[in-house]
N, C-alpha and C. Protein backbone atom coordinates (compact mmCIF):
# COMPACT_ATOMS: atom_id res chain seq x y z
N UNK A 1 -4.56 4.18 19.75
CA UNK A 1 -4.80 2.75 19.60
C UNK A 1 -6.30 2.53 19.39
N UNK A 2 -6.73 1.55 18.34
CA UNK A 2 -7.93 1.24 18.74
C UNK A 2 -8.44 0.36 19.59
N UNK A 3 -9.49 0.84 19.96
CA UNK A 3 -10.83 0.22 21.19
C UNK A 3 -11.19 -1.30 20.28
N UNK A 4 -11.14 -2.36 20.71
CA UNK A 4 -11.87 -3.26 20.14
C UNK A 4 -13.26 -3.80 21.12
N UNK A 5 -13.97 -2.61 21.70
CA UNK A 5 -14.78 -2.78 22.54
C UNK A 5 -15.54 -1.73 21.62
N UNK A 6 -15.71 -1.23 20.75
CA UNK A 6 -16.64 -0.88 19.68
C UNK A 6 -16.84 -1.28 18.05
N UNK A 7 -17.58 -1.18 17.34
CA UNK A 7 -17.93 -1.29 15.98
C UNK A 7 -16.31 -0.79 15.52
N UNK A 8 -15.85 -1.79 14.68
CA UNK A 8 -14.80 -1.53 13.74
C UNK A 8 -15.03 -1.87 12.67
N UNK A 9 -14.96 -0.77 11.69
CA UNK A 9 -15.45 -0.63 10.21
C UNK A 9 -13.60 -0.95 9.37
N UNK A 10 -13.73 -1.84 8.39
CA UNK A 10 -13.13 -1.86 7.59
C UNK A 10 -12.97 -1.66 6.20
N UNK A 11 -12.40 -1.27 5.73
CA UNK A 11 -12.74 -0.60 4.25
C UNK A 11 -11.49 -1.70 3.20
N UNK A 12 -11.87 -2.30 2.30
CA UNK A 12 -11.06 -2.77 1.69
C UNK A 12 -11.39 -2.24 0.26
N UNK A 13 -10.07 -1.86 -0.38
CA UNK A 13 -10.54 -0.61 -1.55
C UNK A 13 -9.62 -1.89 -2.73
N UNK A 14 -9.78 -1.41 -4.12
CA UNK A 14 -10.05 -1.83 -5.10
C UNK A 14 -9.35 -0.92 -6.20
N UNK A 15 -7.97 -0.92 -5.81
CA UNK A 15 -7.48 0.42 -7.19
C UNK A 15 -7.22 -0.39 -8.33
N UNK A 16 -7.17 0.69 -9.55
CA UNK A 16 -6.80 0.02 -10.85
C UNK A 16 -5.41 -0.15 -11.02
N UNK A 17 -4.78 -0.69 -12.20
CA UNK A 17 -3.55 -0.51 -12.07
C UNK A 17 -2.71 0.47 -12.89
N UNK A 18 -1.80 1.11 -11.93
CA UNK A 18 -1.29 2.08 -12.86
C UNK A 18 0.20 1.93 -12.94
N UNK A 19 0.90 3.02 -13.73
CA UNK A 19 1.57 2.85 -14.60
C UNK A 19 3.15 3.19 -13.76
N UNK A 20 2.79 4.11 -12.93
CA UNK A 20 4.08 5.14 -12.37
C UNK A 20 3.16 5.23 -10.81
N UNK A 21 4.37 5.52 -9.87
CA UNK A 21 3.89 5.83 -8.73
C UNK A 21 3.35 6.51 -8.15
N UNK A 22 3.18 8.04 -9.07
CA UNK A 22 2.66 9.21 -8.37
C UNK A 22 0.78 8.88 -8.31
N UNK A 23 0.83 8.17 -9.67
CA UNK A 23 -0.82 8.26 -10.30
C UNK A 23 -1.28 6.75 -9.46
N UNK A 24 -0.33 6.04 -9.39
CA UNK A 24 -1.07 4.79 -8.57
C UNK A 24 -1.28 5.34 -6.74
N UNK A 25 -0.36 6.28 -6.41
CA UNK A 25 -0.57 7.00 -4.61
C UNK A 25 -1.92 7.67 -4.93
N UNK A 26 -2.05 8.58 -5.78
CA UNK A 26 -2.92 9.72 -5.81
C UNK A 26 -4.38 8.82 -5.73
N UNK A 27 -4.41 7.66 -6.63
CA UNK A 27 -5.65 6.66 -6.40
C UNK A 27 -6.11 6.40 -5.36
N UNK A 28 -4.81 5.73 -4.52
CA UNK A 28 -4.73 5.30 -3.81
C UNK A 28 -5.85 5.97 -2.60
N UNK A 29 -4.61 7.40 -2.23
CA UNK A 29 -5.35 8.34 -1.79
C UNK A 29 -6.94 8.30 -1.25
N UNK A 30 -6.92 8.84 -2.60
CA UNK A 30 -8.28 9.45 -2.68
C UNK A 30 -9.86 8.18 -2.31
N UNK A 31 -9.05 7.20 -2.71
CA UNK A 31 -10.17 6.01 -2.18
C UNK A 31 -10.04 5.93 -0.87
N UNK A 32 -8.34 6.02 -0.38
CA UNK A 32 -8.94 5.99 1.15
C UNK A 32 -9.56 7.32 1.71
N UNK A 33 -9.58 8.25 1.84
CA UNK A 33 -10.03 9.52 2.28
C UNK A 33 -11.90 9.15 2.19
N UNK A 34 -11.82 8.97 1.12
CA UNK A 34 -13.53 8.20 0.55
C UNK A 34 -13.75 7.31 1.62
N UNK A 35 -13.07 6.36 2.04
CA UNK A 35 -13.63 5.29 3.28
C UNK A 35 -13.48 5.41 4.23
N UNK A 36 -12.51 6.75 4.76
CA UNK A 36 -12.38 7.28 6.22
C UNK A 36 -13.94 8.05 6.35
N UNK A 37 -14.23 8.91 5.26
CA UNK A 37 -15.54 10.00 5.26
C UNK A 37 -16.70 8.36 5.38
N UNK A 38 -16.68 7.46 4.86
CA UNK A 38 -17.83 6.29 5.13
C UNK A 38 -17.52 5.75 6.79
N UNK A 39 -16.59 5.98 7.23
CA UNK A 39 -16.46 5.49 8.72
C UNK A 39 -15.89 4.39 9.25
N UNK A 40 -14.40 4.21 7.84
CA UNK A 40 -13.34 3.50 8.06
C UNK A 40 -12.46 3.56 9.14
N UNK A 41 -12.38 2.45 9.96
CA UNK A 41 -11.18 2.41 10.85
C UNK A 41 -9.95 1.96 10.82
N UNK A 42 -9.89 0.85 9.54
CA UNK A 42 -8.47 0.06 9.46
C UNK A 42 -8.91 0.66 7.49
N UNK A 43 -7.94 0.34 6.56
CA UNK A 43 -7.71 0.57 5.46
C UNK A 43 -6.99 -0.52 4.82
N UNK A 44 -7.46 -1.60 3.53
CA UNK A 44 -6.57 -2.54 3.20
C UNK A 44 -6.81 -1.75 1.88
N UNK A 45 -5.32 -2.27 1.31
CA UNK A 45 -5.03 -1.94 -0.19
C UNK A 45 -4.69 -3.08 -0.89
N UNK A 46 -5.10 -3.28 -2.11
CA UNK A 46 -4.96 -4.37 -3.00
C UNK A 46 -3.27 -4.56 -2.97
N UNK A 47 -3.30 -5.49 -3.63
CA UNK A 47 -2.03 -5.91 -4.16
C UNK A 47 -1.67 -5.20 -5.61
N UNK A 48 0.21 -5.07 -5.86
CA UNK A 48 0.16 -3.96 -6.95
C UNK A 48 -0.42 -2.66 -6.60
N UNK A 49 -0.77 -2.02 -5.64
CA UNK A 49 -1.38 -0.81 -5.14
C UNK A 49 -0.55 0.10 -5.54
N UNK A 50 0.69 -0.12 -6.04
CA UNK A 50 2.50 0.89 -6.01
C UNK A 50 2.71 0.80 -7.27
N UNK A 51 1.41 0.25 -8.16
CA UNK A 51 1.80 0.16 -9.70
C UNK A 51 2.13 -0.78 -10.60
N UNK A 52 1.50 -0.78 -11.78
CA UNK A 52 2.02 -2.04 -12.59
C UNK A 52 1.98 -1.56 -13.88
N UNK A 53 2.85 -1.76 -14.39
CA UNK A 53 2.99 -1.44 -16.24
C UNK A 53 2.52 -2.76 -16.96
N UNK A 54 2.22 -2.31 -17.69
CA UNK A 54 1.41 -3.89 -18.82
C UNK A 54 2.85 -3.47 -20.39
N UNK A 55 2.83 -4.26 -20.53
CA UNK A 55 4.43 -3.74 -21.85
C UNK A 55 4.10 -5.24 -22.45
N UNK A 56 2.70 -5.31 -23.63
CA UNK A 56 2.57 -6.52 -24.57
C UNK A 56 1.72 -7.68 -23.34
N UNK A 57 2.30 -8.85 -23.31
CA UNK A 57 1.98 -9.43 -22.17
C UNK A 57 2.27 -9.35 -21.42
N UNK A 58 3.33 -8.60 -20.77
CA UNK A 58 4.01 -8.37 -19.39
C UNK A 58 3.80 -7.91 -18.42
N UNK A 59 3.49 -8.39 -17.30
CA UNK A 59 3.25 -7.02 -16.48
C UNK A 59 4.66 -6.82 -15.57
N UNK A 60 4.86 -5.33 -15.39
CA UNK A 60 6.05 -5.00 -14.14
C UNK A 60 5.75 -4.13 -13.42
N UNK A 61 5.50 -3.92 -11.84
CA UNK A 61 5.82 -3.48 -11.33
C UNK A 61 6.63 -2.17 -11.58
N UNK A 62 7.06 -0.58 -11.14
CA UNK A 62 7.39 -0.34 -10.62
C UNK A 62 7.77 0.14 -9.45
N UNK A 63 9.68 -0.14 -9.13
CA UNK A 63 9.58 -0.23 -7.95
C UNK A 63 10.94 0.53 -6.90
N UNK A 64 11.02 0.43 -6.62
CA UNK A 64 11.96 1.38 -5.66
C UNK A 64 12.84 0.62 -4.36
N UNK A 65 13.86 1.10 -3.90
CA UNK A 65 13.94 0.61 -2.34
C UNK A 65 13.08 0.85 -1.07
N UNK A 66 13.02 0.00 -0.12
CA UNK A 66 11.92 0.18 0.81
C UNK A 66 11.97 1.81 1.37
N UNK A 67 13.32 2.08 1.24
CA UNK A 67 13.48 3.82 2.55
C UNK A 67 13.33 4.74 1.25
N UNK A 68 13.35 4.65 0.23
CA UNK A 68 12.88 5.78 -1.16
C UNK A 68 11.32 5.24 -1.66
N UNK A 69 10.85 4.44 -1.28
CA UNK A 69 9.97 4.04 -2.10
C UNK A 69 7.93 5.20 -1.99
N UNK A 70 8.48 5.71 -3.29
CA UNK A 70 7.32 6.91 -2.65
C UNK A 70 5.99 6.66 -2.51
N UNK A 71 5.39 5.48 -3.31
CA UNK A 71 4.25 4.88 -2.24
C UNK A 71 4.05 4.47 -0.86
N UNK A 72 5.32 3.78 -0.36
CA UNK A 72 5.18 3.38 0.84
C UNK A 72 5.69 4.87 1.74
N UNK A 73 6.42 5.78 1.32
CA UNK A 73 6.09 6.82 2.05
C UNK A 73 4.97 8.22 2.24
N UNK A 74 4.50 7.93 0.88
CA UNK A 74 2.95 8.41 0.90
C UNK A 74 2.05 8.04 1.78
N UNK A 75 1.75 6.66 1.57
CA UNK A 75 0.86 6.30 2.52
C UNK A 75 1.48 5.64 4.16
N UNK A 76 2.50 5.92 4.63
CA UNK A 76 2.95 6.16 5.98
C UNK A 76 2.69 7.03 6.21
N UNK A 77 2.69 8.36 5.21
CA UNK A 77 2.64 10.10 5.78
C UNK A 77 1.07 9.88 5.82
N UNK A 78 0.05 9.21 5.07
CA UNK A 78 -1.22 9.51 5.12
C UNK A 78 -1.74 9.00 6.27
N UNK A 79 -0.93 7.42 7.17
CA UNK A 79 -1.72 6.86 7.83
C UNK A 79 -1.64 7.90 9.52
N UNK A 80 -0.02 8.15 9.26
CA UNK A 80 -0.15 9.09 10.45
C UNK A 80 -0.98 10.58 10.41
N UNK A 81 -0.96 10.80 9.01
CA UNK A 81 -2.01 12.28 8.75
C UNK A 81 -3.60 12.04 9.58
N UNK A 82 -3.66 11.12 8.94
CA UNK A 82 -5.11 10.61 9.16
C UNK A 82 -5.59 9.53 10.63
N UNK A 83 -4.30 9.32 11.00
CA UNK A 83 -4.53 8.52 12.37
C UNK A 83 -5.50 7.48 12.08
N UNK A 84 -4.83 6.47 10.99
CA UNK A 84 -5.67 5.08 10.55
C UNK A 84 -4.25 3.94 10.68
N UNK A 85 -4.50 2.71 10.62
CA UNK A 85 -4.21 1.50 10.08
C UNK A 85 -4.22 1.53 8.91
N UNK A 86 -3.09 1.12 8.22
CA UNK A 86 -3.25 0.65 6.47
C UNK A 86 -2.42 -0.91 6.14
N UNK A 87 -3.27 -1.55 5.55
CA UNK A 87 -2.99 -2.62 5.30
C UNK A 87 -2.20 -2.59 3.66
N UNK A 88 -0.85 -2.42 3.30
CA UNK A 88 -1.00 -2.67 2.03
C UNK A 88 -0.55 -3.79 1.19
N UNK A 89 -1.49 -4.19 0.60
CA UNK A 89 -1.45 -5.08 -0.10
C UNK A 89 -0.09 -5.57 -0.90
N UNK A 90 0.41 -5.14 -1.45
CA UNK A 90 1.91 -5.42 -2.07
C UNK A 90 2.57 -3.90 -3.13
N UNK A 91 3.58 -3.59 -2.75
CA UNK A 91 4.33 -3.19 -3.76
C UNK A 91 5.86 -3.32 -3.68
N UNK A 92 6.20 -2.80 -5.07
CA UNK A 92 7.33 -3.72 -5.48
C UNK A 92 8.73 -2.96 -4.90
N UNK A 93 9.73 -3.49 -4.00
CA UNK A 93 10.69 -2.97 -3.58
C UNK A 93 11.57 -4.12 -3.73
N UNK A 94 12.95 -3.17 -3.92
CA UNK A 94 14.89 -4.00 -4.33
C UNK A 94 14.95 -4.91 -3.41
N UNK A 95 15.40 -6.03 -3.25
CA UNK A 95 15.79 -6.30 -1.88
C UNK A 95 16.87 -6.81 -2.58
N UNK A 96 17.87 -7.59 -1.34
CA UNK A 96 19.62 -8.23 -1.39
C UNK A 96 19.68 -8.46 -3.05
N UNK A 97 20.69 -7.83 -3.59
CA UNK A 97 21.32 -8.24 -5.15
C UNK A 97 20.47 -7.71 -6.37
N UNK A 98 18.98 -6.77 -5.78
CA UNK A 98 18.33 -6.40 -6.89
C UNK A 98 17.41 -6.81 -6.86
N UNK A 99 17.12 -7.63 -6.30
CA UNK A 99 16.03 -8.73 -6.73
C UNK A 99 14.61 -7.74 -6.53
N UNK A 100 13.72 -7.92 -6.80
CA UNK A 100 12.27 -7.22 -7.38
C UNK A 100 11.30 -7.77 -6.08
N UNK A 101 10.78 -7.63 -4.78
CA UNK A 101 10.06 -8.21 -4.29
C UNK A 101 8.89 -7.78 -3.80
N UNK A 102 7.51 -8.52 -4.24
CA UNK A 102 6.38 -8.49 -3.97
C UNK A 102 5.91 -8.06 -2.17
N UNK A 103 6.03 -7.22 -1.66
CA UNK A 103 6.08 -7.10 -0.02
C UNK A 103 5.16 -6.31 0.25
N UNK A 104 4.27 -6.59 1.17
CA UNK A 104 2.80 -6.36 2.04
C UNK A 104 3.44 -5.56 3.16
N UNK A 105 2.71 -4.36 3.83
CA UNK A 105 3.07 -4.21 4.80
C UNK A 105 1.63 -3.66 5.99
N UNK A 106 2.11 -3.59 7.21
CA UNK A 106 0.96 -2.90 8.23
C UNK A 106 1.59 -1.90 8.83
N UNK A 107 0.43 -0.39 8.52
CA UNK A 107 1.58 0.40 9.00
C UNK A 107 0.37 0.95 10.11
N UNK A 108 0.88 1.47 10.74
CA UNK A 108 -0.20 1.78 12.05
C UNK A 108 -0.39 3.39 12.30
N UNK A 109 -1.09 3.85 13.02
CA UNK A 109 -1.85 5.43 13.30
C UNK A 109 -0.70 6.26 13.37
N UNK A 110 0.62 5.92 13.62
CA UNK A 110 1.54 6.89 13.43
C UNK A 110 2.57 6.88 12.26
N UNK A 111 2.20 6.42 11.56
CA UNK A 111 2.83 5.91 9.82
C UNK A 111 4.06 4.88 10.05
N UNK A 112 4.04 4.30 11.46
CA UNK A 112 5.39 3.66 11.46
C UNK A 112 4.54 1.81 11.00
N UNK A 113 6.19 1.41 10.52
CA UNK A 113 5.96 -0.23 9.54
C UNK A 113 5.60 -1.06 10.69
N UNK A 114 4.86 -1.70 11.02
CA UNK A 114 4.91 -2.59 12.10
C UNK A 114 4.63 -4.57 11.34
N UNK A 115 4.66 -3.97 10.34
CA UNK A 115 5.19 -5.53 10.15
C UNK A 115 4.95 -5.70 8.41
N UNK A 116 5.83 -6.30 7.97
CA UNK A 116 5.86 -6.91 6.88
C UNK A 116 6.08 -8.02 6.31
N UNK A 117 5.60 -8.56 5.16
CA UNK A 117 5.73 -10.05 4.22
C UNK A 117 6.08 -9.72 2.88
N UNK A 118 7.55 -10.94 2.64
CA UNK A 118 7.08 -11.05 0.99
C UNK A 118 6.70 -11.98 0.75
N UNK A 119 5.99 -11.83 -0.32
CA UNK A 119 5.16 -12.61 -0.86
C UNK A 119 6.02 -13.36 -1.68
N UNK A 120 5.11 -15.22 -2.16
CA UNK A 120 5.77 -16.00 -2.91
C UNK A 120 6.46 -15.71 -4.29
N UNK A 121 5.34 -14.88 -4.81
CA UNK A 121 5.23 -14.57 -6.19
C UNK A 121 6.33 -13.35 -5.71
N UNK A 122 7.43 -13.11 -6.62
CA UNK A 122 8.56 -12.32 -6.38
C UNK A 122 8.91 -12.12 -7.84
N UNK A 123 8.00 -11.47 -9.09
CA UNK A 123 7.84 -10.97 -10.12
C UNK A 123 9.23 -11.01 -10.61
N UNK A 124 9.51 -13.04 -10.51
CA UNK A 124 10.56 -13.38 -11.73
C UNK A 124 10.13 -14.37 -12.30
């Protein structure tokens, strides 16, 4: 758990957007590892952090169910690897009937979900 009786450094990172999930985690990654070595204690991730395709004017998401979804199990395996907080910003998972939803989550020092939102915008 963290001490809030010392300096807590937060790192809020800035990925680009990518196309497929492996190359939007691997970003992901590697920026946080970069702000744990600067003396990150909590980790936020943008929104779209899980990927976005551009197709003309379009943008989509891809996206997965929440228990397959290999960003959000990447970075559960990283937060417990690394014994951090991760804030992530949004990526795109199925929910009831298909539907496409924009959902934030907080996952804590042992990679477990401790809380989530979807968001308004629900990329229809």
């Amino acid at each position: 758990m963290i001490s809030l009786k010392r300096k807590f450094n937060i790192a809020c990172l800035q990925t680009s957007p990518k196309p497929d999930f492996q190359s939007a985690l691997e970003e992901a990654i590697v920026l946080a590892e970069e702000s744990i070595e600067a003396g990150a204690d909590f980790i936020a991730l943008p929104e779209y952090c899980g990927g976005l395709k551009t197709e003309g004017y379009a943008f989509t998401p891809p996206f997965a169910t929440e228990e397959n979804h290999p960003v959000l199990i990447g970075l559960r395996d990283f937060a417990k690897k690394r014994k951090k907080y991760l804030l992530i910003g949004s990526i795109a998972v199925t929910g009831p009937a298909g539907k496409i939803l924009n959902r934030s989550y907080i996952v804590d020092e042992f990679g477990n979900i401790i809380s989530r939102y979807d968001k308004i915008h629900l990329f229809d």
